[in-house]
C-alpha atoms as a PDB file:
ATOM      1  CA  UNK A   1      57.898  25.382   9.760  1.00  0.00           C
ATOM      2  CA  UNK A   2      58.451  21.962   9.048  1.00  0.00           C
ATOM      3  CA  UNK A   3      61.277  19.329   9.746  1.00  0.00           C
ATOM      4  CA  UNK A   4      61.718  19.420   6.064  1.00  0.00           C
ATOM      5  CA  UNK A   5      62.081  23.116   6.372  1.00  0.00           C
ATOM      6  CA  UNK A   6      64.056  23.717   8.594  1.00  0.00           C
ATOM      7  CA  UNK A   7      66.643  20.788   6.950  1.00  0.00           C
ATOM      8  CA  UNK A   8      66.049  22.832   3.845  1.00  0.00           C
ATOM      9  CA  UNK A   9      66.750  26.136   5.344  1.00  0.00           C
ATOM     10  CA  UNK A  10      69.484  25.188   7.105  1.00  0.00           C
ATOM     11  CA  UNK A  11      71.126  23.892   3.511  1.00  0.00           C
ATOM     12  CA  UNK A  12      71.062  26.697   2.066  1.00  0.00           C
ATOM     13  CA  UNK A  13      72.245  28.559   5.210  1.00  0.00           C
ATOM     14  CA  UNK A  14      75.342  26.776   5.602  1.00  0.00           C
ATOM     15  CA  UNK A  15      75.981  26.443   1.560  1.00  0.00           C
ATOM     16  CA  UNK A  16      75.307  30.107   1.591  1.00  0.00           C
ATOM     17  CA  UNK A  17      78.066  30.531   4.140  1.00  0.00           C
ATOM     18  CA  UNK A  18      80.454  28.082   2.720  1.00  0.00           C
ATOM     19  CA  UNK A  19      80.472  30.179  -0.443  1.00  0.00           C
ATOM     20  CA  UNK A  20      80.810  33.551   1.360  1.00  0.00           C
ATOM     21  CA  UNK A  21      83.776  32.172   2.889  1.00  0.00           C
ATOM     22  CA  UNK A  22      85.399  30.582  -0.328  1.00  0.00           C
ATOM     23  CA  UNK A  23      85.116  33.882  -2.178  1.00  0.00           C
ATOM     24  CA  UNK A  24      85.560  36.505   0.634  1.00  0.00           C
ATOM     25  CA  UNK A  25      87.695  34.952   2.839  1.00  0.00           C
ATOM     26  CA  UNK A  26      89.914  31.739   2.302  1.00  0.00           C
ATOM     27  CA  UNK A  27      90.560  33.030  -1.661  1.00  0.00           C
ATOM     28  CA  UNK A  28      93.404  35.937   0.104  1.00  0.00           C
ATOM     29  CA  UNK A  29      94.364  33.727   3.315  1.00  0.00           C
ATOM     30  CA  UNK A  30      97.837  34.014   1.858  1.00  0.00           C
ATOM     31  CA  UNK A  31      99.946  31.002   3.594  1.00  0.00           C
ATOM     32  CA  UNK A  32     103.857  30.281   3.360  1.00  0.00           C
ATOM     33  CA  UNK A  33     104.070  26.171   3.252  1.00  0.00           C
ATOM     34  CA  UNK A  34     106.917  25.119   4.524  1.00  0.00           C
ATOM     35  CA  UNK A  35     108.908  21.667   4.047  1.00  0.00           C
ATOM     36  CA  UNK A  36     112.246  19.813   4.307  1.00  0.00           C
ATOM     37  CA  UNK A  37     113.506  18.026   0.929  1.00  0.00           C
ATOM     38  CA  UNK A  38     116.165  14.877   1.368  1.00  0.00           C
ATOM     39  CA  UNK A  39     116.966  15.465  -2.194  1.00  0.00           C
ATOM     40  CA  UNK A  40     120.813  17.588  -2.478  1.00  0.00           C
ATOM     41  CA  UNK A  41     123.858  15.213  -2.843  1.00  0.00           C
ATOM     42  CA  UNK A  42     126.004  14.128   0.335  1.00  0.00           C
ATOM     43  CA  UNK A  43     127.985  17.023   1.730  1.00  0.00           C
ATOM     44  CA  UNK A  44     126.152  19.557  -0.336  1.00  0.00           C
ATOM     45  CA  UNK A  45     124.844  23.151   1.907  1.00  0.00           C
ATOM     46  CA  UNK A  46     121.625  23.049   2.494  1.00  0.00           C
ATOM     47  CA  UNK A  47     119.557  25.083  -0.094  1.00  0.00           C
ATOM     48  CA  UNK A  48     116.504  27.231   0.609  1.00  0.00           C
ATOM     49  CA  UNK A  49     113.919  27.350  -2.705  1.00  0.00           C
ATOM     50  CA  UNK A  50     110.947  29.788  -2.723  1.00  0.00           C
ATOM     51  CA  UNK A  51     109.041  27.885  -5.049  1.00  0.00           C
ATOM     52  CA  UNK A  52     105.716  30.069  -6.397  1.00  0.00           C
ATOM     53  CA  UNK A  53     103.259  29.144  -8.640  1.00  0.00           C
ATOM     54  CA  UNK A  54      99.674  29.907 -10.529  1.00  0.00           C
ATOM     55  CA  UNK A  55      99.642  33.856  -9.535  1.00  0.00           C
ATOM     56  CA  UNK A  56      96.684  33.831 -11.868  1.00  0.00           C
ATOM     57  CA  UNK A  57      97.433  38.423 -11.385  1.00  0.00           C
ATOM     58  CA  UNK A  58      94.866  41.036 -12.542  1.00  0.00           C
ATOM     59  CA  UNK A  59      96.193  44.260 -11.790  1.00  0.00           C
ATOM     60  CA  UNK A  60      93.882  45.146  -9.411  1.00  0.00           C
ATOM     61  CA  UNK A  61      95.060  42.549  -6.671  1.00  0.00           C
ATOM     62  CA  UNK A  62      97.038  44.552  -4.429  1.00  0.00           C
ATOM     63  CA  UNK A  63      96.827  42.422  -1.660  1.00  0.00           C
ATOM     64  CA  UNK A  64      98.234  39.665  -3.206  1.00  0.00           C
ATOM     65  CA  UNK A  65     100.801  41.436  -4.733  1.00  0.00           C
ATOM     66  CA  UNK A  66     101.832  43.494  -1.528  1.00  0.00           C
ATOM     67  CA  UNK A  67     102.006  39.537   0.050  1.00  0.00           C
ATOM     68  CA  UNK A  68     104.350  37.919  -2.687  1.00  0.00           C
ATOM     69  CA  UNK A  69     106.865  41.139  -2.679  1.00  0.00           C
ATOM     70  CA  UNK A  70     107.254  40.170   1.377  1.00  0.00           C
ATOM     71  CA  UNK A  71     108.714  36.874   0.682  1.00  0.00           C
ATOM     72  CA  UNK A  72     111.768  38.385  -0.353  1.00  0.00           C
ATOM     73  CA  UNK A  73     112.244  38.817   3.440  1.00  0.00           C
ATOM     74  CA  UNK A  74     113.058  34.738   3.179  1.00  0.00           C
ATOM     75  CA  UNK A  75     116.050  35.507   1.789  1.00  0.00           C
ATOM     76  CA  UNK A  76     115.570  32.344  -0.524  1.00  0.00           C
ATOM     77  CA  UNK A  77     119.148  31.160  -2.633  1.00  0.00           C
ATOM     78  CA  UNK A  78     116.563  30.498  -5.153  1.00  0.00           C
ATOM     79  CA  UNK A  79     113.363  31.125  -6.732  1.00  0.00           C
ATOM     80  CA  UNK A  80     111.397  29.132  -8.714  1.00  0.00           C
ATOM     81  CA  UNK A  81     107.842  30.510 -10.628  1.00  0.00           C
ATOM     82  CA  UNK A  82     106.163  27.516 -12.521  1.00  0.00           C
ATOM     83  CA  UNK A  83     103.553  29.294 -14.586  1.00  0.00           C
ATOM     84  CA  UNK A  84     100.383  30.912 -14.816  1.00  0.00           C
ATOM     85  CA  UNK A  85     101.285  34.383 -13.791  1.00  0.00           C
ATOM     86  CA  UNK A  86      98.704  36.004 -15.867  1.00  0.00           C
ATOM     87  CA  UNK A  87      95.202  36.447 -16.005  1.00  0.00           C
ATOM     88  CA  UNK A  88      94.334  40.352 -17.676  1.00  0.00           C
ATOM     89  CA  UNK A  89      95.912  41.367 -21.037  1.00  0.00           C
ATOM     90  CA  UNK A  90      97.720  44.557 -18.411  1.00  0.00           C
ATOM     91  CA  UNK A  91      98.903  42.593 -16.231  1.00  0.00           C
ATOM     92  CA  UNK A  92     102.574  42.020 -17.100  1.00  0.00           C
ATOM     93  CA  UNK A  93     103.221  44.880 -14.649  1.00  0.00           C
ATOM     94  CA  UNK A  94     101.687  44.147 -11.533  1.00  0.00           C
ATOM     95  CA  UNK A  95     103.335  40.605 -11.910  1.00  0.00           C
ATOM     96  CA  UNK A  96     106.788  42.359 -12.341  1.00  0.00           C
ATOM     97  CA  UNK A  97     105.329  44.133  -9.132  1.00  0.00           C
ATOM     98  CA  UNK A  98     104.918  41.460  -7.580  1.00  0.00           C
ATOM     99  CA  UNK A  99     108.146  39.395  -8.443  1.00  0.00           C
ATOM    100  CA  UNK A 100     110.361  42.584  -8.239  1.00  0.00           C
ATOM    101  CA  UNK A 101     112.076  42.317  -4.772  1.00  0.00           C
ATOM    102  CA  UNK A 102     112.309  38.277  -5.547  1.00  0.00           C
ATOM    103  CA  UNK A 103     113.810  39.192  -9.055  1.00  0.00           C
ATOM    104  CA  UNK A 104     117.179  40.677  -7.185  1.00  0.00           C
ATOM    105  CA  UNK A 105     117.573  36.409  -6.133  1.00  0.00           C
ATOM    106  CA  UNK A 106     118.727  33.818  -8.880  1.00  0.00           C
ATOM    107  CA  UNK A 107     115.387  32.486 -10.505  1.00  0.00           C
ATOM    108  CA  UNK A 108     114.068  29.938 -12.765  1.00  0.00           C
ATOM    109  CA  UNK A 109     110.715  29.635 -14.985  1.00  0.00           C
ATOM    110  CA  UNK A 110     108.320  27.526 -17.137  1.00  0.00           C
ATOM    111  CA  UNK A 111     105.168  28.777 -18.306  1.00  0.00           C
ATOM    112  CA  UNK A 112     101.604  27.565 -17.560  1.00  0.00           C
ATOM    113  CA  UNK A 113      98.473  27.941 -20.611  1.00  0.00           C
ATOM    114  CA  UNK A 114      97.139  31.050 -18.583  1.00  0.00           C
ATOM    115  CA  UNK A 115     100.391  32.758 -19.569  1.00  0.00           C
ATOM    116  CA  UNK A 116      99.627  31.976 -23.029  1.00  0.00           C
ATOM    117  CA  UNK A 117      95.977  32.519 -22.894  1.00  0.00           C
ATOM    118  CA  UNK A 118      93.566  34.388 -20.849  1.00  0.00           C
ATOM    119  CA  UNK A 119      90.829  32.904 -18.616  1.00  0.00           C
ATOM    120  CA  UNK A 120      87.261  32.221 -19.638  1.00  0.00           C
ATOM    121  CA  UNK A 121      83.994  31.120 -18.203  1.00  0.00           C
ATOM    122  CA  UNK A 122      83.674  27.289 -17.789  1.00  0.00           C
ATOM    123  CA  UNK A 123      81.572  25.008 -16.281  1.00  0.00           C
ATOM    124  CA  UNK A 124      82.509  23.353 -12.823  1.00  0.00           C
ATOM    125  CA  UNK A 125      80.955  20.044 -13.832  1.00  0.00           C
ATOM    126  CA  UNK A 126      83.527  19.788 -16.943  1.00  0.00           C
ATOM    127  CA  UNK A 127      86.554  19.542 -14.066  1.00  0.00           C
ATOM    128  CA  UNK A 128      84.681  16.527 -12.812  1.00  0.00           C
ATOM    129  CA  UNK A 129      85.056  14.617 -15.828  1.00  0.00           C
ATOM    130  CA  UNK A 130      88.263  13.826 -18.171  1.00  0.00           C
ATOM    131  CA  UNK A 131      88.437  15.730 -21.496  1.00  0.00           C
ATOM    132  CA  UNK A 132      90.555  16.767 -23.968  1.00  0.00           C
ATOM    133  CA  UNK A 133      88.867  19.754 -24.499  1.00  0.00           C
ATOM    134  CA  UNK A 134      90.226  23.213 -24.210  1.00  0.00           C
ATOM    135  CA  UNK A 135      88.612  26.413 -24.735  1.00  0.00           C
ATOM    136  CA  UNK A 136      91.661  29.396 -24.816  1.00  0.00           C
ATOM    137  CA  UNK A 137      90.767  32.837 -24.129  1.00  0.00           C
ATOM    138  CA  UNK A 138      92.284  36.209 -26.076  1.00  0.00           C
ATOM    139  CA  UNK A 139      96.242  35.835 -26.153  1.00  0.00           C
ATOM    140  CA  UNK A 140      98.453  37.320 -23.507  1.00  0.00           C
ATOM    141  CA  UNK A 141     101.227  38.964 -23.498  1.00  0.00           C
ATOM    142  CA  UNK A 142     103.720  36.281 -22.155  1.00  0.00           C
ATOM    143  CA  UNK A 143     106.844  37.842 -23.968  1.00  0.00           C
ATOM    144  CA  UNK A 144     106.545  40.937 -22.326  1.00  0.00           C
ATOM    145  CA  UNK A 145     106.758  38.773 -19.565  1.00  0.00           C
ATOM    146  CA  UNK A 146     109.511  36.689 -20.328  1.00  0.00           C
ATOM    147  CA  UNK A 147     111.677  39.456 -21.090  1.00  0.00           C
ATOM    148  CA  UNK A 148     111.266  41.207 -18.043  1.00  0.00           C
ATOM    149  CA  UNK A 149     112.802  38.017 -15.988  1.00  0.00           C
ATOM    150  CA  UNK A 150     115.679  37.712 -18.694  1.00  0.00           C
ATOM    151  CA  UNK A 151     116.348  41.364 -17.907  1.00  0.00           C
ATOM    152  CA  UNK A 152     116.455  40.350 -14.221  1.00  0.00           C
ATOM    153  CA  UNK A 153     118.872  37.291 -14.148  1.00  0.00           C
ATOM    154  CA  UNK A 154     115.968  34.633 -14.216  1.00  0.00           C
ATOM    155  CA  UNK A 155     116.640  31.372 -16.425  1.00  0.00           C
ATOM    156  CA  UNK A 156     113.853  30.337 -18.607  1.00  0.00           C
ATOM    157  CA  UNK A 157     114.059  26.419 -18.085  1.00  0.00           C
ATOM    158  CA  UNK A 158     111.125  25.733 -20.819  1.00  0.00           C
ATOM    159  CA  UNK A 159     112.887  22.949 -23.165  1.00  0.00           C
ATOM    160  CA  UNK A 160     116.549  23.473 -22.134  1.00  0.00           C
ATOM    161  CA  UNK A 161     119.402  22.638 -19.922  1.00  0.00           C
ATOM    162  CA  UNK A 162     120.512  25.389 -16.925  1.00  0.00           C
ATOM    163  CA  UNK A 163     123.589  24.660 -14.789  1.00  0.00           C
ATOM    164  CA  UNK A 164     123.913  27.395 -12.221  1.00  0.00           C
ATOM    165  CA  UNK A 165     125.799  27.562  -8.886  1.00  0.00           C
ATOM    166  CA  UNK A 166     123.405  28.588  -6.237  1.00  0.00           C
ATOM    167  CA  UNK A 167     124.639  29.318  -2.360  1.00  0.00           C
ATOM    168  CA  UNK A 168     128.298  26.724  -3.390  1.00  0.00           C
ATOM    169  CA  UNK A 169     125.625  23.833  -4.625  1.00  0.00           C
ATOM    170  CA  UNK A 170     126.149  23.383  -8.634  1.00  0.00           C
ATOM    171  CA  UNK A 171     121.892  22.570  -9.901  1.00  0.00           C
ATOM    172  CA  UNK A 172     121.130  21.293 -13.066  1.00  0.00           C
ATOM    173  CA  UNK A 173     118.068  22.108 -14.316  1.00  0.00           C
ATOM    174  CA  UNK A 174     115.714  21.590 -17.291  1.00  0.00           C
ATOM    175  CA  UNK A 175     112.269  22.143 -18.201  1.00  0.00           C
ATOM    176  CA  UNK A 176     109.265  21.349 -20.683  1.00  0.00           C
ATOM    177  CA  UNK A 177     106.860  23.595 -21.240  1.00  0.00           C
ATOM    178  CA  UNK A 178     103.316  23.035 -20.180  1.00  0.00           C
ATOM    179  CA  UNK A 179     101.525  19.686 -20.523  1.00  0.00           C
ATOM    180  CA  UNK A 180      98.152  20.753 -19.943  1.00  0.00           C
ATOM    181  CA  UNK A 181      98.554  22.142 -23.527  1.00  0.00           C
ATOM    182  CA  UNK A 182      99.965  19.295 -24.969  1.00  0.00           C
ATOM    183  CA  UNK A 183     103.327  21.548 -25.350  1.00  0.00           C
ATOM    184  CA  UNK A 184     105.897  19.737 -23.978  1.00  0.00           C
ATOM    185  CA  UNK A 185     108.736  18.291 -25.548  1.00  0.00           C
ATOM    186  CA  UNK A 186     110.759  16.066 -23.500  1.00  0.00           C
ATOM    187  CA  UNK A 187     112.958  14.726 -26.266  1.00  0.00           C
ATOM    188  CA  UNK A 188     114.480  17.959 -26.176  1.00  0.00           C
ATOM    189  CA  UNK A 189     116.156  17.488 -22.815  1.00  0.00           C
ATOM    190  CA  UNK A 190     116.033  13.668 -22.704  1.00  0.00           C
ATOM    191  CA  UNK A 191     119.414  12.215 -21.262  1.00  0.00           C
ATOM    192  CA  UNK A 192     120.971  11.549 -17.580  1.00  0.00           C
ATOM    193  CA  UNK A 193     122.726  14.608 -16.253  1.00  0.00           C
ATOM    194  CA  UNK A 194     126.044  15.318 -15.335  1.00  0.00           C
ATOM    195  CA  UNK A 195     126.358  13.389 -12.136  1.00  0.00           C
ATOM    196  CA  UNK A 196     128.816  15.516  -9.948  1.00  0.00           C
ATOM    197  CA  UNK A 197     126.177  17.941  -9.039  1.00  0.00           C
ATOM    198  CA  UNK A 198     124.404  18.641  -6.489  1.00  0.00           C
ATOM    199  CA  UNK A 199     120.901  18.849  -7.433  1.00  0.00           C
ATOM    200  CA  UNK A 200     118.971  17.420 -10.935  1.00  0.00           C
ATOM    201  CA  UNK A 201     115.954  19.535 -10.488  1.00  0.00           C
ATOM    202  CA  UNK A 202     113.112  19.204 -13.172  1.00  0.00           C
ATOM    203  CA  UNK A 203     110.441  22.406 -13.905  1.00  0.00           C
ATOM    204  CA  UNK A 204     106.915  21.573 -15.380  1.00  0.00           C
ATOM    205  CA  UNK A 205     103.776  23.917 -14.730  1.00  0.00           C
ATOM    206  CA  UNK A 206     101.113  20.735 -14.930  1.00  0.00           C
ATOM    207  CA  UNK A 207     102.353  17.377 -13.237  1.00  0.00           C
ATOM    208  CA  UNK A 208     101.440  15.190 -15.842  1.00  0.00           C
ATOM    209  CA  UNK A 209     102.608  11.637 -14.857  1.00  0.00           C
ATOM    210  CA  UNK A 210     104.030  10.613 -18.313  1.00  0.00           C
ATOM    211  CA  UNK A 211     106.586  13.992 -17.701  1.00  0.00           C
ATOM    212  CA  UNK A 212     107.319  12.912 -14.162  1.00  0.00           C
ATOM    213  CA  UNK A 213     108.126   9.584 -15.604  1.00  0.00           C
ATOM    214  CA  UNK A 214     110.986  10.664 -17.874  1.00  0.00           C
ATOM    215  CA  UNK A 215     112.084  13.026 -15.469  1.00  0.00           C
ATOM    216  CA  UNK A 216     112.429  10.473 -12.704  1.00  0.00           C
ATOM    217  CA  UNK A 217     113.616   7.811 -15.785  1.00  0.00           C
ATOM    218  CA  UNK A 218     116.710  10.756 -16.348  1.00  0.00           C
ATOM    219  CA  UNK A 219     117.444  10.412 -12.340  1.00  0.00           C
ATOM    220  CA  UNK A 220     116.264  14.099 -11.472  1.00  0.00           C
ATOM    221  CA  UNK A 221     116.132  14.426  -7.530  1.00  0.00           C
ATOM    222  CA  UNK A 222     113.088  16.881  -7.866  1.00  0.00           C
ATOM    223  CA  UNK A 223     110.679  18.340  -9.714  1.00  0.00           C
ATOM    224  CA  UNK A 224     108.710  21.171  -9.373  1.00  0.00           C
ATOM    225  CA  UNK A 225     105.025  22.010 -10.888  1.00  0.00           C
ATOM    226  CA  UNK A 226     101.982  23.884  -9.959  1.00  0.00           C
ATOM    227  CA  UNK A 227      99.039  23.670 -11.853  1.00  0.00           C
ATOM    228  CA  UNK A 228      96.488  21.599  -9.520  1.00  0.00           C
ATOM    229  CA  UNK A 229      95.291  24.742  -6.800  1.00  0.00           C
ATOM    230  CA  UNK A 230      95.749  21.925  -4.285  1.00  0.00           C
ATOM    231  CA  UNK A 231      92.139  21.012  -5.775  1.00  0.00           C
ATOM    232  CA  UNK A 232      91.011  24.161  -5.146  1.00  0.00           C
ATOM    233  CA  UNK A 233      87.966  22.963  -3.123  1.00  0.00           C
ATOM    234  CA  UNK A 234      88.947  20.197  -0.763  1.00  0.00           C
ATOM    235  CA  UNK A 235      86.533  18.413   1.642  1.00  0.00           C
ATOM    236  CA  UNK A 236      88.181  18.525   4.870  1.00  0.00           C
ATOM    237  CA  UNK A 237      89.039  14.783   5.859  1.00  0.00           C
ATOM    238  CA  UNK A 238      89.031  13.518   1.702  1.00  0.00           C
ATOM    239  CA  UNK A 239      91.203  15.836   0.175  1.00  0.00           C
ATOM    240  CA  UNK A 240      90.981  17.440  -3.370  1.00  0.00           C
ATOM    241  CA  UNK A 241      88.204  16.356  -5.227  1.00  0.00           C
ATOM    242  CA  UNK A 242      90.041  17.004  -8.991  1.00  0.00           C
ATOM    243  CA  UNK A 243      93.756  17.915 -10.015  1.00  0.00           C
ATOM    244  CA  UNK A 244      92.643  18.773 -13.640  1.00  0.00           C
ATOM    245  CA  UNK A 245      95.524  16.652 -14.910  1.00  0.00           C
ATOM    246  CA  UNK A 246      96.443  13.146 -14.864  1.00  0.00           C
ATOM    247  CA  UNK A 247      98.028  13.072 -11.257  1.00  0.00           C
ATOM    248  CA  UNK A 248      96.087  11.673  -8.653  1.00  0.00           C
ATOM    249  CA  UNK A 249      94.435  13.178  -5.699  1.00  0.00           C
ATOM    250  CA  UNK A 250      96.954  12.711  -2.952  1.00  0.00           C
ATOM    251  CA  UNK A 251      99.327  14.897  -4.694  1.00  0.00           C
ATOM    252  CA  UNK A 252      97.205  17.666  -5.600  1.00  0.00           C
ATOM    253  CA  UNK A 253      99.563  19.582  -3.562  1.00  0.00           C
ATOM    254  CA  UNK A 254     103.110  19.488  -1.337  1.00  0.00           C
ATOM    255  CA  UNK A 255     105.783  16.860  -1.575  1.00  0.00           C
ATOM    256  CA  UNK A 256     105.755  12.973  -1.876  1.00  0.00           C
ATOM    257  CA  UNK A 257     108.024  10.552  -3.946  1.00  0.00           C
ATOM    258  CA  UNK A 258     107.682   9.742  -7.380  1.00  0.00           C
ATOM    259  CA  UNK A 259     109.490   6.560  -8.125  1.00  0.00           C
ATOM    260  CA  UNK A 260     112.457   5.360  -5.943  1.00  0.00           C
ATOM    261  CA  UNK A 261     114.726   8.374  -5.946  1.00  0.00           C
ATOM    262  CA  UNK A 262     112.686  11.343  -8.002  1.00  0.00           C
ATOM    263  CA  UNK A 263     110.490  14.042  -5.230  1.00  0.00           C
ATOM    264  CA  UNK A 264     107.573  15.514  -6.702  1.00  0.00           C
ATOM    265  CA  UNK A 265     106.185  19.241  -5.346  1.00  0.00           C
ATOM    266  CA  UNK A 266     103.188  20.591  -5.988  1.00  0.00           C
ATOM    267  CA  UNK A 267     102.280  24.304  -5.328  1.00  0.00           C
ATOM    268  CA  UNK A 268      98.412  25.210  -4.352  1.00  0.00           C
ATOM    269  CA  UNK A 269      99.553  28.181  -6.006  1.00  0.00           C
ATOM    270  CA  UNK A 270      98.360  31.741  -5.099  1.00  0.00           C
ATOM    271  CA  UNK A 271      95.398  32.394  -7.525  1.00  0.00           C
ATOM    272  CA  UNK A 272      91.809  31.656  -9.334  1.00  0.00           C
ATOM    273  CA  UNK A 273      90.517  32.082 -12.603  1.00  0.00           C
ATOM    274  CA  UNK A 274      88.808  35.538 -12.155  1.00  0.00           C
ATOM    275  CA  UNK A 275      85.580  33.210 -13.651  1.00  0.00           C
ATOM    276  CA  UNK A 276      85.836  31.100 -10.325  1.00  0.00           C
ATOM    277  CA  UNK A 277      87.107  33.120  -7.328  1.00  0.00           C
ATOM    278  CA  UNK A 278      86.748  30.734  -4.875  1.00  0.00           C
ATOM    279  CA  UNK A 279      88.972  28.353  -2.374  1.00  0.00           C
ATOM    280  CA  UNK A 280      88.185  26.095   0.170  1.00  0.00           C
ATOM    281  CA  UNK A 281      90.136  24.159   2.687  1.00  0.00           C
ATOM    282  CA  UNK A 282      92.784  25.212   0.497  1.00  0.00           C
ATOM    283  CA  UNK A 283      94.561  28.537   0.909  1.00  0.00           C
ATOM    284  CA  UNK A 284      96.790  30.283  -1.512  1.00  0.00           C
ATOM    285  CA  UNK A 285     100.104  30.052  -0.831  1.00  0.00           C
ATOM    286  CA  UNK A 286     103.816  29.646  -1.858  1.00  0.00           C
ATOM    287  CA  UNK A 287     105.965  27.384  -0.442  1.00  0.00           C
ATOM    288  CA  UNK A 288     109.806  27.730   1.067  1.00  0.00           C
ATOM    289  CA  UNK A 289     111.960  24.589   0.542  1.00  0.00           C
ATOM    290  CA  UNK A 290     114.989  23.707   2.649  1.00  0.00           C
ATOM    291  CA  UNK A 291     116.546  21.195   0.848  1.00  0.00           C
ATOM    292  CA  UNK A 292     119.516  18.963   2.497  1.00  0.00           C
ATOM    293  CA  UNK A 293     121.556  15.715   1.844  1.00  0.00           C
ATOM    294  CA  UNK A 294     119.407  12.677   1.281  1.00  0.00           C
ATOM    295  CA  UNK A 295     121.321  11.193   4.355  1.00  0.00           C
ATOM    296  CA  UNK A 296     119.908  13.644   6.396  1.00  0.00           C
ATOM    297  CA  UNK A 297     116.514  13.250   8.569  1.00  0.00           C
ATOM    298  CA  UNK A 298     113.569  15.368   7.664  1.00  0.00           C
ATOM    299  CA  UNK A 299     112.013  17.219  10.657  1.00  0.00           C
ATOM    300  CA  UNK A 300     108.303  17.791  11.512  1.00  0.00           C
ATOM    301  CA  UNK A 301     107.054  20.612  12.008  1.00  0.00           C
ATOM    302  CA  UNK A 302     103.595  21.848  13.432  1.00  0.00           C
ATOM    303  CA  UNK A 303     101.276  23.843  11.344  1.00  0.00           C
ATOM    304  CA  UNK A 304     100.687  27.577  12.011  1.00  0.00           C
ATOM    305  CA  UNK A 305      98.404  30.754  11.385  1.00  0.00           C
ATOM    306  CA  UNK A 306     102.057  31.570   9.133  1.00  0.00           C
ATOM    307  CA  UNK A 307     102.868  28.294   7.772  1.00  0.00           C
ATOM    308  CA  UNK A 308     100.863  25.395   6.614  1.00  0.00           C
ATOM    309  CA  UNK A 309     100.760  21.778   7.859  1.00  0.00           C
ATOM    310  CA  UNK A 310     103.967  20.023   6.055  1.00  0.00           C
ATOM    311  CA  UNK A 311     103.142  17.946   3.379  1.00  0.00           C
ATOM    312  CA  UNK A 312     105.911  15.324   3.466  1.00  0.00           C
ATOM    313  CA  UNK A 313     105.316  11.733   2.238  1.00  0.00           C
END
């Protein structure tokens, strides 16, 4: 064989691993992220969020629903789902699965379009291009979903004000629902909140900048969104190659400031499309927020097997 050959052979080789390992492998290394938030008001408690996102559930997934019941072992004072739970018309009930032990903690929700609408085959190339295209699958059954957190305690956020005392520290919250659809309605929670609280916390599924503008424009201390995957496929030492949104790249996922006083998380989230089952260089994962004072210092921490590399700008 050849030099060309063997460069050939090896291609394929490593490409053929590379894909073994993004669909066999990295797609269930479920990973907790872990961060500290300078975003409560002086002499507020510190505040512990579980934020999850982009579940993307089928109800065969028992691994990944086994791994999302354990976090109620955090003990969060909050937990926060930003969308796409769904991905099978039957899968309201392995989501409820999933989110039952969490469901027992105060929780809020928006929903993402694959709540709405189920998943279907796309090409790769169109996610390196922008378009206003969309192409919905069969309708899901989101108000089965909805209901079920209702009947639990959880807040639906989507176009509406929440004020809710959490652990002592009073949050308001609102929400639009999702931007990737061209669904949201700010105007509907447009204004400056209350002041004397102790966290203005915003809930979108996609992070489209022109929502993270009037958030931060309203003086919110944090939003939340998923979304993104974290890119999905990153190239180790670039980053995420897409967000399939208007953010850019460096934000694909974790925390970093939007404007002067507004902090922006992103959730990898925890799932695929069933039509693309792969990750790379970016696990699934939910994330556990301590949130403190904005006076206070934010710690490093180091990255383990347990909890990813903190993601603080």
């Amino acid at each position: 064989m050849n030099s060309w050959g063997r460069l050939a052979l090896g291609a394929t080789t490593t490409g053929a691993a590379a894909v073994a390992y993004a669909a066999g492998i990295e797609r269930r290394r479920w990973t907790l992220r872990e961060a500290t938030l300078p975003v409560l008001a002086e002499g507020s408690r510190p505040l512990r969020v579980l934020h999850v996102s982009d579940l993307h559930l089928t109800p065969r997934q028992q691994s990944k629903q086994r791994w999302v019941a354990a976090l109620a072992a955090l003990e969060p004072d909050l937990v926060v789902n930003t969308g796409d739970n769904l991905a099978h018309p039957r899968a309201v009930p392995s989501v409820v699965a999933a989110l039952g032990p969490l469901l027992q903690y105060p929780g809020l929700f928006v929903f993402g379009s694959n709540d709405y609408f189920g998943p279907t085959p796309k090409n790769p190339a169109r996610y390196l291009v922008k378009s206003k295209r969309r192409s919905h699958g069969d309708p899901l059954p989101w108000r089965d979903l909805r209901a079920a957190m209702l009947e639990h305690g959880w807040s639906d956020a989507t176009h509406t004000q929440v004020t809710l005392t959490v652990s002592g520290v009073t949050v308001a919250v609102a929400g639009v629902d999702d931007p990737h659809l061209g669904l949201d309605r700010y105007e509907r929670i447009a204004g400056r909140r209350a002041r004397h609280v102790g966290l203005r916390l915003g809930l979108t599924h996609s992070p489209e900048p022109r929502v993270l503008d009037r958030f931060a424009a309203d003086g919110y201390d944090l939003v939340l969104a998923g979304h993104t995957h974290g890119g999905q496929l990153r190239v180790p030492g670039v980053g995420a190659l897409v967000t399939n949104c208007g953010l850019d790249r460096s934000r694909a996922r974790g925390a970093s400031r939007w404007g002067a006083h507004t902090w922006l998380h992103v959730s990898a989230g925890l799932g695929t499309s069933p039509f693309a089952p792969v990750r790379f260089a970016c696990p699934p994962e939910a994330s556990l927020l301590t949130l403190v004072p904005r006076a206070s210092v934010v710690p490093s921490a180091p990255a383990t097997r347990a909890s990813a590399a903190v993601d603080v700008s």
